[in-house]
PDB file of N, CA and C in Angstrom:
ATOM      1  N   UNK A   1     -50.000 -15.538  11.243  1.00  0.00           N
ATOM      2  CA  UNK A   1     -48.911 -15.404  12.190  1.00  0.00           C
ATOM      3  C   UNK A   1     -47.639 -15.057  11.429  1.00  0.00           C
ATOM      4  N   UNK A   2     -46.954 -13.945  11.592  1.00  0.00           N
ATOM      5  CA  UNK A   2     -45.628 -13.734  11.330  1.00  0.00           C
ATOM      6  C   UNK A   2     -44.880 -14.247  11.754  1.00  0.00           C
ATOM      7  N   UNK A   3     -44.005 -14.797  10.564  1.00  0.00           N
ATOM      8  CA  UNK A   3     -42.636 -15.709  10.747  1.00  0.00           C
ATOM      9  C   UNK A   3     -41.292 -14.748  11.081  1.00  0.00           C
ATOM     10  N   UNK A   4     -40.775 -14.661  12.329  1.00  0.00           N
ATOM     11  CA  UNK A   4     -39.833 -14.365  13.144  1.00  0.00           C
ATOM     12  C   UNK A   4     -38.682 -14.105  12.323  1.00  0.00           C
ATOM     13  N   UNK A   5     -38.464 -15.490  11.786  1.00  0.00           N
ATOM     14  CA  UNK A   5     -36.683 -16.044  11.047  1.00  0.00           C
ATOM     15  C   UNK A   5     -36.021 -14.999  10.633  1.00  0.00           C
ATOM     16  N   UNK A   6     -34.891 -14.689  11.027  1.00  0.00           N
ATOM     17  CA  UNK A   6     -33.772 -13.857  10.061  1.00  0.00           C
ATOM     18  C   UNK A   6     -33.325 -14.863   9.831  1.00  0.00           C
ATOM     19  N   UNK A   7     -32.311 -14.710   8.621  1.00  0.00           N
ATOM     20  CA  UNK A   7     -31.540 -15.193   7.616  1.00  0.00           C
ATOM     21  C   UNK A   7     -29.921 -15.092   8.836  1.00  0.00           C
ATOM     22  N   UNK A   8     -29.221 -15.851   8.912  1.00  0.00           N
ATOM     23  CA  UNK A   8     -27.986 -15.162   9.577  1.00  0.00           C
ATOM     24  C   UNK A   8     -27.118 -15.057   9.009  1.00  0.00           C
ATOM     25  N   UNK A   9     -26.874 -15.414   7.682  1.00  0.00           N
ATOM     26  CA  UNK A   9     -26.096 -14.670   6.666  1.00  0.00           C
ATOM     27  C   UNK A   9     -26.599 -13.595   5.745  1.00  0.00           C
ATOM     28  N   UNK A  10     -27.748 -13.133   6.237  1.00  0.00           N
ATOM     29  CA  UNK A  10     -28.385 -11.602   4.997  1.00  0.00           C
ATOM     30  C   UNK A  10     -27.300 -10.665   5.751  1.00  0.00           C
ATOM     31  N   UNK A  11     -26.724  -9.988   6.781  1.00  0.00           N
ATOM     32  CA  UNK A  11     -25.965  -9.393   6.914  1.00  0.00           C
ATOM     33  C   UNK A  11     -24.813  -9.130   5.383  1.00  0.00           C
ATOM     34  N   UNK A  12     -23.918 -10.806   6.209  1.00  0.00           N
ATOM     35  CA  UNK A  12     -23.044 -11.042   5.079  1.00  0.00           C
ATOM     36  C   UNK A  12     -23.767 -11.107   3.330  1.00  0.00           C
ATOM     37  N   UNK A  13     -24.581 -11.278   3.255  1.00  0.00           N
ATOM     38  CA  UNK A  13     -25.236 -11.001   1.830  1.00  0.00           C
ATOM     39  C   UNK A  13     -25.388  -9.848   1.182  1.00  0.00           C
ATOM     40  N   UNK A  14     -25.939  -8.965   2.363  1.00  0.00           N
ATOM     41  CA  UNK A  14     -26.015  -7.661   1.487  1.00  0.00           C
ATOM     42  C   UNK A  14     -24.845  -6.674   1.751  1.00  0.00           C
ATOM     43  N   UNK A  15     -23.903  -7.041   2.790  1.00  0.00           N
ATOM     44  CA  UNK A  15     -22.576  -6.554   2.345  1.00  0.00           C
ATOM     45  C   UNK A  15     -21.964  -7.372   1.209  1.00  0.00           C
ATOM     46  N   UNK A  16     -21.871  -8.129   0.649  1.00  0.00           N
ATOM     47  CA  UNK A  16     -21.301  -8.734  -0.553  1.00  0.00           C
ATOM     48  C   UNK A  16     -22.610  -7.813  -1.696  1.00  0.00           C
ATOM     49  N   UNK A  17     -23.375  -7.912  -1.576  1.00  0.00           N
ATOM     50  CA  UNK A  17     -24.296  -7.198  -2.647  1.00  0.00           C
ATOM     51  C   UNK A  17     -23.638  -5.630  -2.958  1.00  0.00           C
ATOM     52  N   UNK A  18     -23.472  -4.913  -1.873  1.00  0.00           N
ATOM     53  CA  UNK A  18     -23.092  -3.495  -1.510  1.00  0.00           C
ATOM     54  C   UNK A  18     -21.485  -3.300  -2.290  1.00  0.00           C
ATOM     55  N   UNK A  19     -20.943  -4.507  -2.125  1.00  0.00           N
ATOM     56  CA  UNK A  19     -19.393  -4.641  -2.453  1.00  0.00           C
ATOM     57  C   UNK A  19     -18.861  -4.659  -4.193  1.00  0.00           C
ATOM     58  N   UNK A  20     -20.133  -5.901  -4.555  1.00  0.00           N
ATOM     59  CA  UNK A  20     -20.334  -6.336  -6.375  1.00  0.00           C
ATOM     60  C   UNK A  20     -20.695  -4.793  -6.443  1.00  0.00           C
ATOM     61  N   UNK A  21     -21.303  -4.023  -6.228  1.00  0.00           N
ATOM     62  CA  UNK A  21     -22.058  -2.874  -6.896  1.00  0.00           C
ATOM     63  C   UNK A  21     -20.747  -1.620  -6.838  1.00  0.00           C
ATOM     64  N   UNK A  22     -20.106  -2.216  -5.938  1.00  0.00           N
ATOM     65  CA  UNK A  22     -19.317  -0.954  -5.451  1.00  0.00           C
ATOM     66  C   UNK A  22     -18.108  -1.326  -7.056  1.00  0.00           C
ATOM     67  N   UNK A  23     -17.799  -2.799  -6.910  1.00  0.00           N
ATOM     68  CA  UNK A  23     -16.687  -2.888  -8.026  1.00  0.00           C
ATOM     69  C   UNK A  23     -16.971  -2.938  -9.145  1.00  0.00           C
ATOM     70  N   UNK A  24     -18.532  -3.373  -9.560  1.00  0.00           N
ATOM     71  CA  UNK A  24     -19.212  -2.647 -10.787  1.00  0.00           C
ATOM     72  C   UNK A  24     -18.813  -1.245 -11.397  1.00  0.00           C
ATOM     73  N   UNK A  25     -19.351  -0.825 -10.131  1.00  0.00           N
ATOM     74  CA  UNK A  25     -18.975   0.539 -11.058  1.00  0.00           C
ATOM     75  C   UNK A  25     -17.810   1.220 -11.604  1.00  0.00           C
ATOM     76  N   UNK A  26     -16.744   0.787 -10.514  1.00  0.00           N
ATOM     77  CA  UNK A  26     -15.571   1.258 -10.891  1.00  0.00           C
ATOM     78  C   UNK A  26     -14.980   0.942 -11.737  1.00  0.00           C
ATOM     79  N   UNK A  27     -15.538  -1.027 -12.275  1.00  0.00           N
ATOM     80  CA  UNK A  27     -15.097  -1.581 -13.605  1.00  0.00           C
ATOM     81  C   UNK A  27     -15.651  -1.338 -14.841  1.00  0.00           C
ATOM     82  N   UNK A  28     -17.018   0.011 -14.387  1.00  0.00           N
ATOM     83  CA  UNK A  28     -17.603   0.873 -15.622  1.00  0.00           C
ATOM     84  C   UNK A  28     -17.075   1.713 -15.573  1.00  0.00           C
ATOM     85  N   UNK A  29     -16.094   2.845 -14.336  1.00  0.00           N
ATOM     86  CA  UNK A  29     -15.276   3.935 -14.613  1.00  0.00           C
ATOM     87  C   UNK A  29     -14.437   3.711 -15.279  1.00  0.00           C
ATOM     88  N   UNK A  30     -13.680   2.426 -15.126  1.00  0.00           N
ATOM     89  CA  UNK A  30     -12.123   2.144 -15.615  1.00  0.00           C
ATOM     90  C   UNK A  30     -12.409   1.852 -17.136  1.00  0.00           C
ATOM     91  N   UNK A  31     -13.730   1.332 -17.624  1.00  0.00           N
ATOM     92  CA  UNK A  31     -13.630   0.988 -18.942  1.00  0.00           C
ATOM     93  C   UNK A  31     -14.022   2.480 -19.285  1.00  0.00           C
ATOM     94  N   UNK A  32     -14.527   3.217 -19.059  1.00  0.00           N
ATOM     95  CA  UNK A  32     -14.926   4.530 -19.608  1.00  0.00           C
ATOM     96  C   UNK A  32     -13.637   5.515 -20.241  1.00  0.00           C
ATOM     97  N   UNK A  33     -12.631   6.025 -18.393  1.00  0.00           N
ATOM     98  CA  UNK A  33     -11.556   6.394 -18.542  1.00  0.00           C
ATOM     99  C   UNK A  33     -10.926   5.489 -20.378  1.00  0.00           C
ATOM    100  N   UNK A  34     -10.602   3.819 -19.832  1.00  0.00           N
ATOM    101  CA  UNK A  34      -9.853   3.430 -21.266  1.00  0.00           C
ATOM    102  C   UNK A  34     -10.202   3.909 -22.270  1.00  0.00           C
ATOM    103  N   UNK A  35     -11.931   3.900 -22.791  1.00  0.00           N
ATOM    104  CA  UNK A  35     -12.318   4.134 -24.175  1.00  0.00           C
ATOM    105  C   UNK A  35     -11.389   4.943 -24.385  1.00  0.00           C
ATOM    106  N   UNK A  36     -11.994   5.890 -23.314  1.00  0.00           N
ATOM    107  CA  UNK A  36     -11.400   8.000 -23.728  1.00  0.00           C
ATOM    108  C   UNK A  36      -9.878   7.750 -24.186  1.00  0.00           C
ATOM    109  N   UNK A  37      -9.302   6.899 -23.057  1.00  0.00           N
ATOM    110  CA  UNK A  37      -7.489   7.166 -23.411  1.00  0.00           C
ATOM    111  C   UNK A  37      -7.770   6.474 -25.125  1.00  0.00           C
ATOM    112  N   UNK A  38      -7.835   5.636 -24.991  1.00  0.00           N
ATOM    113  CA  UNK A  38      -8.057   5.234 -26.526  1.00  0.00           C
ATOM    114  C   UNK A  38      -8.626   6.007 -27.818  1.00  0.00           C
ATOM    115  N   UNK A  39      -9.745   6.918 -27.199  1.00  0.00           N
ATOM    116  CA  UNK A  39      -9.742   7.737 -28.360  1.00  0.00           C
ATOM    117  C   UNK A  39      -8.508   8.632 -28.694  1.00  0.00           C
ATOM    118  N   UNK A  40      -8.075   8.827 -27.531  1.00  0.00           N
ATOM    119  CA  UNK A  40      -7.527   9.960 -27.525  1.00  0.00           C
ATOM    120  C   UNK A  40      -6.212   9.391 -28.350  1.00  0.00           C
ATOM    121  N   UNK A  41      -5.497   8.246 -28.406  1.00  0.00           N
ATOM    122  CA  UNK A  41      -4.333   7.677 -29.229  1.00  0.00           C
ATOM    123  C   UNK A  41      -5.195   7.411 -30.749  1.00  0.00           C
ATOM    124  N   UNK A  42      -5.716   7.146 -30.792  1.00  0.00           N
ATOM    125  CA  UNK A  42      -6.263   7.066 -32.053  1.00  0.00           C
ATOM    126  C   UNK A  42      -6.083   7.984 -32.444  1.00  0.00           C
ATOM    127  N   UNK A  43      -6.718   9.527 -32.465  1.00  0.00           N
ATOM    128  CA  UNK A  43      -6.708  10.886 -32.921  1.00  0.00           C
ATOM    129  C   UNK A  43      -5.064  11.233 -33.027  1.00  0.00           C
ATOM    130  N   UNK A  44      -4.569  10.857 -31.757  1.00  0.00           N
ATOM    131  CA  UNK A  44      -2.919  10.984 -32.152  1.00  0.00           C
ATOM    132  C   UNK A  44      -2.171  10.357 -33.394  1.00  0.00           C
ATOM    133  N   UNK A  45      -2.858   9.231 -33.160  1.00  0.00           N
ATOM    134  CA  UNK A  45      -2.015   8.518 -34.317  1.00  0.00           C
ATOM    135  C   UNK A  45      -2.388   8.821 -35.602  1.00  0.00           C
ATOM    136  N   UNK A  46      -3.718   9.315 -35.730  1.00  0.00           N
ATOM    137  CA  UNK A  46      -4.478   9.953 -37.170  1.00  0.00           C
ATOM    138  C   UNK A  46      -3.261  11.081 -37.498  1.00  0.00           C
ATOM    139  N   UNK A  47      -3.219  11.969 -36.426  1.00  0.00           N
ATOM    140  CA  UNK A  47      -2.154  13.188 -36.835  1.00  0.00           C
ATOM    141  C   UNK A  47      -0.731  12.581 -37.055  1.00  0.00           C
ATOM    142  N   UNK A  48      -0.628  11.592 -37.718  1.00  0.00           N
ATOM    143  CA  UNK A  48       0.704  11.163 -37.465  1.00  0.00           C
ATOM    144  C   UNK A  48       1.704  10.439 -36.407  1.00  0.00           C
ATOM    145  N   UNK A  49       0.777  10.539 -35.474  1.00  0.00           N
ATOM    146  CA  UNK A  49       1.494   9.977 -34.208  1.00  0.00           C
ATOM    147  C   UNK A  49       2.475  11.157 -33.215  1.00  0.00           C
ATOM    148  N   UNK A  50       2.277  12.490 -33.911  1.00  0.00           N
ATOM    149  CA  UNK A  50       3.085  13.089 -33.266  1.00  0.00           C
ATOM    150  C   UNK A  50       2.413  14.143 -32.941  1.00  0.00           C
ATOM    151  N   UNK A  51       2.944  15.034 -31.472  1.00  0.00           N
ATOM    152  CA  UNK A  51       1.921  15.852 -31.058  1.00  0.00           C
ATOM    153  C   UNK A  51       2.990  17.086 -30.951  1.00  0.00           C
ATOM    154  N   UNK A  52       1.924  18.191 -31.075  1.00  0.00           N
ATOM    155  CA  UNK A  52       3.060  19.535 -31.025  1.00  0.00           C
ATOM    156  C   UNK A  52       3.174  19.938 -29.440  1.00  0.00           C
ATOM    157  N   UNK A  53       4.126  20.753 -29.291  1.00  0.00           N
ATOM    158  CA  UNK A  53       3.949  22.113 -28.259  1.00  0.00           C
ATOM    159  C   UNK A  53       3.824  21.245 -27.110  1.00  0.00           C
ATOM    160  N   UNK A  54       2.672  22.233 -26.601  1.00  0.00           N
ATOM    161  CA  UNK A  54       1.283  22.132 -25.630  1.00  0.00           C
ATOM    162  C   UNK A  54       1.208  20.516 -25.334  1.00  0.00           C
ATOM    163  N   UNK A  55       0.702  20.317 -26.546  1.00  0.00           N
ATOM    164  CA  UNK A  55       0.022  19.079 -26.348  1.00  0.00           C
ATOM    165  C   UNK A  55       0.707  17.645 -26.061  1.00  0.00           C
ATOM    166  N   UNK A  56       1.971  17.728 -26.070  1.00  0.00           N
ATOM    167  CA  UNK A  56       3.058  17.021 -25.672  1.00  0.00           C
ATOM    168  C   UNK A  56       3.127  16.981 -24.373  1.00  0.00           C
ATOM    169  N   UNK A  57       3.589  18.335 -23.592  1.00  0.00           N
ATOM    170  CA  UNK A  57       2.884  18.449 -22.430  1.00  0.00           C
ATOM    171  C   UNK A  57       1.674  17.863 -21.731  1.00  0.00           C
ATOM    172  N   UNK A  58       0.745  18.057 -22.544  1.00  0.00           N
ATOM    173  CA  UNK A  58      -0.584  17.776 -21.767  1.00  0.00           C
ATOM    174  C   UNK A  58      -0.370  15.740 -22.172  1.00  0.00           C
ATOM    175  N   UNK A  59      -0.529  15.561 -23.095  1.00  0.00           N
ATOM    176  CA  UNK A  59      -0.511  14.067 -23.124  1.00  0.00           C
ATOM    177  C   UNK A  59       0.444  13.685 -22.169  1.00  0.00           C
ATOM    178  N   UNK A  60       2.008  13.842 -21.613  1.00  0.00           N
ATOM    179  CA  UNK A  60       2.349  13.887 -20.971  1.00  0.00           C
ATOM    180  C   UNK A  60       1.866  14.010 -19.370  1.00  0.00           C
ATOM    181  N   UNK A  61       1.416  15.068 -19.304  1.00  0.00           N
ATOM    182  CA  UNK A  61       0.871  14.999 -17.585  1.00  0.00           C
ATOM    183  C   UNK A  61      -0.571  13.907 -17.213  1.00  0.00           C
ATOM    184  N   UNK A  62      -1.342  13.784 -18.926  1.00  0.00           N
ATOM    185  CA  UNK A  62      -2.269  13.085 -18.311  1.00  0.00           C
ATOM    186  C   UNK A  62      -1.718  11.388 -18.890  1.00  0.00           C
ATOM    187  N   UNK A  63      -0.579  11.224 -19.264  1.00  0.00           N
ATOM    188  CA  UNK A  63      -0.105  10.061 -18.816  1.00  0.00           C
ATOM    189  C   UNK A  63       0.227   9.634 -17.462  1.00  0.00           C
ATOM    190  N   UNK A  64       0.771  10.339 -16.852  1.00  0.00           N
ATOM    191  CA  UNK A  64       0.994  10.618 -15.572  1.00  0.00           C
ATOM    192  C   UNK A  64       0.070  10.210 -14.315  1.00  0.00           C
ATOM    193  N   UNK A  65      -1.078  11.769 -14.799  1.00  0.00           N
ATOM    194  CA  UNK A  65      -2.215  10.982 -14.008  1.00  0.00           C
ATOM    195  C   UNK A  65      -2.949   9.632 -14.051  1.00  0.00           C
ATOM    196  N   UNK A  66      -2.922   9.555 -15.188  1.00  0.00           N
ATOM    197  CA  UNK A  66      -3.553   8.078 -15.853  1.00  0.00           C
ATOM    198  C   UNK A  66      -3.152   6.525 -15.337  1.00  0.00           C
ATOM    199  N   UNK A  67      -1.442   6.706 -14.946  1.00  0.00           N
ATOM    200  CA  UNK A  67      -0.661   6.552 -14.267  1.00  0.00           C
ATOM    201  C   UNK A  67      -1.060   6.165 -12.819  1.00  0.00           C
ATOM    202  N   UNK A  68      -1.153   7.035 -12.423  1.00  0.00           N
ATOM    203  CA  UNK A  68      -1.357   7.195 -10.628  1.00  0.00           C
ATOM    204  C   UNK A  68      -2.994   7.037 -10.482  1.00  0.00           C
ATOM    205  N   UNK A  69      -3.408   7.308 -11.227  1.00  0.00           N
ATOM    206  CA  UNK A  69      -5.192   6.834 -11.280  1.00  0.00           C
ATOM    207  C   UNK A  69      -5.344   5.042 -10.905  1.00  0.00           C
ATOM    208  N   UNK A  70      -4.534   4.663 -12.484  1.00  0.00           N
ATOM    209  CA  UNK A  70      -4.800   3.415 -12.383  1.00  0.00           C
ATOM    210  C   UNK A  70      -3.898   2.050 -10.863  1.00  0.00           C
ATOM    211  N   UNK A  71      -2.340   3.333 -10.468  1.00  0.00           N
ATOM    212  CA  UNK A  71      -2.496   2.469  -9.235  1.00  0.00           C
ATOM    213  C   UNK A  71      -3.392   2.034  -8.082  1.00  0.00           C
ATOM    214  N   UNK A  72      -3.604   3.860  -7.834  1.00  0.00           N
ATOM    215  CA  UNK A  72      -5.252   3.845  -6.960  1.00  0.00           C
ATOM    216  C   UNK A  72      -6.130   2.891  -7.469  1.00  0.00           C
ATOM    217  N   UNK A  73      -6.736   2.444  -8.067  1.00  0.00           N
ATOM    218  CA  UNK A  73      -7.995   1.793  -8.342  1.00  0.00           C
ATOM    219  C   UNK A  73      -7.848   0.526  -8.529  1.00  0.00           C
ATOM    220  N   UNK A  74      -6.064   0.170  -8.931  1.00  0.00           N
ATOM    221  CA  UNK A  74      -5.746  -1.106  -8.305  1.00  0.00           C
ATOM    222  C   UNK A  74      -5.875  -1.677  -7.046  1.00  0.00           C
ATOM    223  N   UNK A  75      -5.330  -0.158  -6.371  1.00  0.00           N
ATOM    224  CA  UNK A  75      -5.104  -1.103  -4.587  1.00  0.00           C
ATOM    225  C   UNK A  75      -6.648  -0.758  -4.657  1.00  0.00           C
ATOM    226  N   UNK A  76      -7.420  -0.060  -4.908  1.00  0.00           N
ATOM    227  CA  UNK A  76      -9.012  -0.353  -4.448  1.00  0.00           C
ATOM    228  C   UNK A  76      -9.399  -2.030  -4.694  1.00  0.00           C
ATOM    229  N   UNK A  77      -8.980  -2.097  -6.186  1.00  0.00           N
ATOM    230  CA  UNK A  77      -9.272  -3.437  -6.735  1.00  0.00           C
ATOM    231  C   UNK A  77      -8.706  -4.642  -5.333  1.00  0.00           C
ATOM    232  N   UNK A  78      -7.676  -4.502  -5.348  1.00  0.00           N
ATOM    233  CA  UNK A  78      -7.288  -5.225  -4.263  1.00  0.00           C
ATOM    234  C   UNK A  78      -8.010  -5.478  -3.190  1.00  0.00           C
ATOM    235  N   UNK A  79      -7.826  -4.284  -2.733  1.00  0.00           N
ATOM    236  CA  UNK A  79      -8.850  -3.822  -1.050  1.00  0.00           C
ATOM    237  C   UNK A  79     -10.036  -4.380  -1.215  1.00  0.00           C
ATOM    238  N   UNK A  80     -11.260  -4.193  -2.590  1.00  0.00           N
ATOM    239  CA  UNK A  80     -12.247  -4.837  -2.321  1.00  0.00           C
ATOM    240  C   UNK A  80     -12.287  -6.026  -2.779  1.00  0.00           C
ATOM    241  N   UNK A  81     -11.233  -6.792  -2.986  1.00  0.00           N
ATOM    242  CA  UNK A  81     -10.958  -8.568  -3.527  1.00  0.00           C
ATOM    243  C   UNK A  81     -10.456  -9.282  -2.234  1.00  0.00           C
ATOM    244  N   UNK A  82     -10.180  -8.388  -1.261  1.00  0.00           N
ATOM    245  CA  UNK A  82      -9.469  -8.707   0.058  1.00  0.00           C
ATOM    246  C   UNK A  82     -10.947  -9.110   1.210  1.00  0.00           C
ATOM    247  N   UNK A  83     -11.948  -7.782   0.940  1.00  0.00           N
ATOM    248  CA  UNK A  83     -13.064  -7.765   1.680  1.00  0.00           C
ATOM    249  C   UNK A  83     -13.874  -8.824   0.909  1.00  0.00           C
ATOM    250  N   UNK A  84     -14.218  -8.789  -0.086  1.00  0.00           N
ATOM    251  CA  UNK A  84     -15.038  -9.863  -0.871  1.00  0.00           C
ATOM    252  C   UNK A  84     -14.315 -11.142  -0.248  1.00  0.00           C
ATOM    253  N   UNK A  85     -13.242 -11.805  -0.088  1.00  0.00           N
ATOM    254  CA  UNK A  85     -12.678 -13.177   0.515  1.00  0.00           C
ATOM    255  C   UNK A  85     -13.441 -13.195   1.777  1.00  0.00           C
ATOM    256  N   UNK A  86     -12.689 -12.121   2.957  1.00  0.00           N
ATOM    257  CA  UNK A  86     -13.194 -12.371   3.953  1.00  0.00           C
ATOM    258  C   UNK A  86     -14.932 -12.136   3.622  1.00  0.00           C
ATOM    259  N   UNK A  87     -16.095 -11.724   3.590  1.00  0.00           N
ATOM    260  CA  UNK A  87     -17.154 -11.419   3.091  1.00  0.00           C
ATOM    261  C   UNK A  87     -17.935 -13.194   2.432  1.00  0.00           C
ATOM    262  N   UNK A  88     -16.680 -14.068   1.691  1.00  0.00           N
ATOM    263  CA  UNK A  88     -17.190 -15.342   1.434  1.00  0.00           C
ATOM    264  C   UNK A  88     -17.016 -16.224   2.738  1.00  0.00           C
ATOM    265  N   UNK A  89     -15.450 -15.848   3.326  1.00  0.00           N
ATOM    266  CA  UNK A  89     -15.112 -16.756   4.322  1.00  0.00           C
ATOM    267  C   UNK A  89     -16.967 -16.623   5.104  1.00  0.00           C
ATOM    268  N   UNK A  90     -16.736 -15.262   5.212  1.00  0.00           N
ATOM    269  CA  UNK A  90     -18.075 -15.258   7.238  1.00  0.00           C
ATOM    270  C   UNK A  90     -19.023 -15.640   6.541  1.00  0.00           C
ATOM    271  N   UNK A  91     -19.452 -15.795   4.972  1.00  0.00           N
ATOM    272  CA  UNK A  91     -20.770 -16.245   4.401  1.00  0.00           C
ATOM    273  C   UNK A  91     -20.668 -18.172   4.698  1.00  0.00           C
ATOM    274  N   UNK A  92     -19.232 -18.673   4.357  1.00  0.00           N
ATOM    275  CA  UNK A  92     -19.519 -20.020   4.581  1.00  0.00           C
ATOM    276  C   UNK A  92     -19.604 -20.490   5.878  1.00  0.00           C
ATOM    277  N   UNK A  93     -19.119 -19.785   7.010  1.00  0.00           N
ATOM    278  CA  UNK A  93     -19.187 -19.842   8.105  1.00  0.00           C
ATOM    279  C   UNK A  93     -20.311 -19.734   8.374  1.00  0.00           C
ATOM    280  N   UNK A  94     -21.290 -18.943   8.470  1.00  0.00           N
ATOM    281  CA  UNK A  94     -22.297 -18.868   8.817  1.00  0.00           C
ATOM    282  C   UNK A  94     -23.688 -19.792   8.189  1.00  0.00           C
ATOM    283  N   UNK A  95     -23.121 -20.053   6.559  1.00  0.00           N
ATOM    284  CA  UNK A  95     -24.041 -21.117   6.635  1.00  0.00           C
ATOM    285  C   UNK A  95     -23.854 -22.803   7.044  1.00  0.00           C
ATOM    286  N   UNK A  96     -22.651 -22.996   7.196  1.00  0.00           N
ATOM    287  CA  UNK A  96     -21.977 -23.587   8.233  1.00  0.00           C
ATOM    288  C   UNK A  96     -22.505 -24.036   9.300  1.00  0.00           C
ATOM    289  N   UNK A  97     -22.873 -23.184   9.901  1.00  0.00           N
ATOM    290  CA  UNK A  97     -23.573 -22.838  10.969  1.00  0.00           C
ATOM    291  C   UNK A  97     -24.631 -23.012  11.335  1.00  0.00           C
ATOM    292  N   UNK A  98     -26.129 -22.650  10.294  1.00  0.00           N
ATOM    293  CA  UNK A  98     -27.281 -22.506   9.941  1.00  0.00           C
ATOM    294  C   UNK A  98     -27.340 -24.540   9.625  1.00  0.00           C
ATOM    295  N   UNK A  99     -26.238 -24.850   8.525  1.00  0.00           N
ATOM    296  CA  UNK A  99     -26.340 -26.576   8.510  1.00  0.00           C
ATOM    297  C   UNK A  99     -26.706 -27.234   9.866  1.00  0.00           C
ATOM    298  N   UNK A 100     -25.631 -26.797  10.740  1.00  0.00           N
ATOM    299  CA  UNK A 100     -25.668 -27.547  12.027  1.00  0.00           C
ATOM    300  C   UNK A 100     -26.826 -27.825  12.767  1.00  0.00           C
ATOM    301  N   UNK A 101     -27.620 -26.487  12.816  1.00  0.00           N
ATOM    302  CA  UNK A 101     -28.533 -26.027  13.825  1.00  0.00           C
ATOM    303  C   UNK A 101     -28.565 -26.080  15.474  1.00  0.00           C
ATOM    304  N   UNK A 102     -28.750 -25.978  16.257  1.00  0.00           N
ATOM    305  CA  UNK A 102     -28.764 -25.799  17.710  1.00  0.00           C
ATOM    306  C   UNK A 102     -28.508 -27.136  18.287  1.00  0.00           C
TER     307      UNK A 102
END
């Protein structure tokens, strides 16, 4: 005989599962992006610390972006630290809930 039971927090579970995976990765983009910026000061600082021309420019604009990257992925950070709360709240609620029983 098959057992019926849902879980009434697997909802809330595998949106919290969906959520860790989602900020995983981005906390493997963000360390990736750093290495790179980091190589990339290292090599600067090998040349002396000083960059010609061009490349003043370009370190420049991708400070910039680097910049406006890392606000974005803050307020993401945020946004999904905001959903992860609510995401624990409806998880204790619901097992909350499941304690009580009918």
């Amino acid at each position: 005989m098959a057992h019926g039971y849902v879980r009434p927090d697997g909802t809330a579970l595998s949106e919290l599962g969906e959520l860790l995976q989602h900020v995983g990765e981005e906390l493997a983009a963000w360390r990736r992006r750093s290495l790179k910026a980091e190589a990339e000061l290292a090599e600067a600082r090998s040349k002396g610390g000083v960059l010609a021309g061009p490349e003043l420019i370009q370190a420049r604009q991708r400070a910039i972006e680097l910049d406006v990257e890392g606000h974005a992925l803050q307020q993401r950070i945020t946004a999904a630290r905001d959903r992860l709360q609510l995401l624990a709240t409806r998880l204790a609620f619901l097992e909350n809930e499941a304690g009580e029983g009918p």
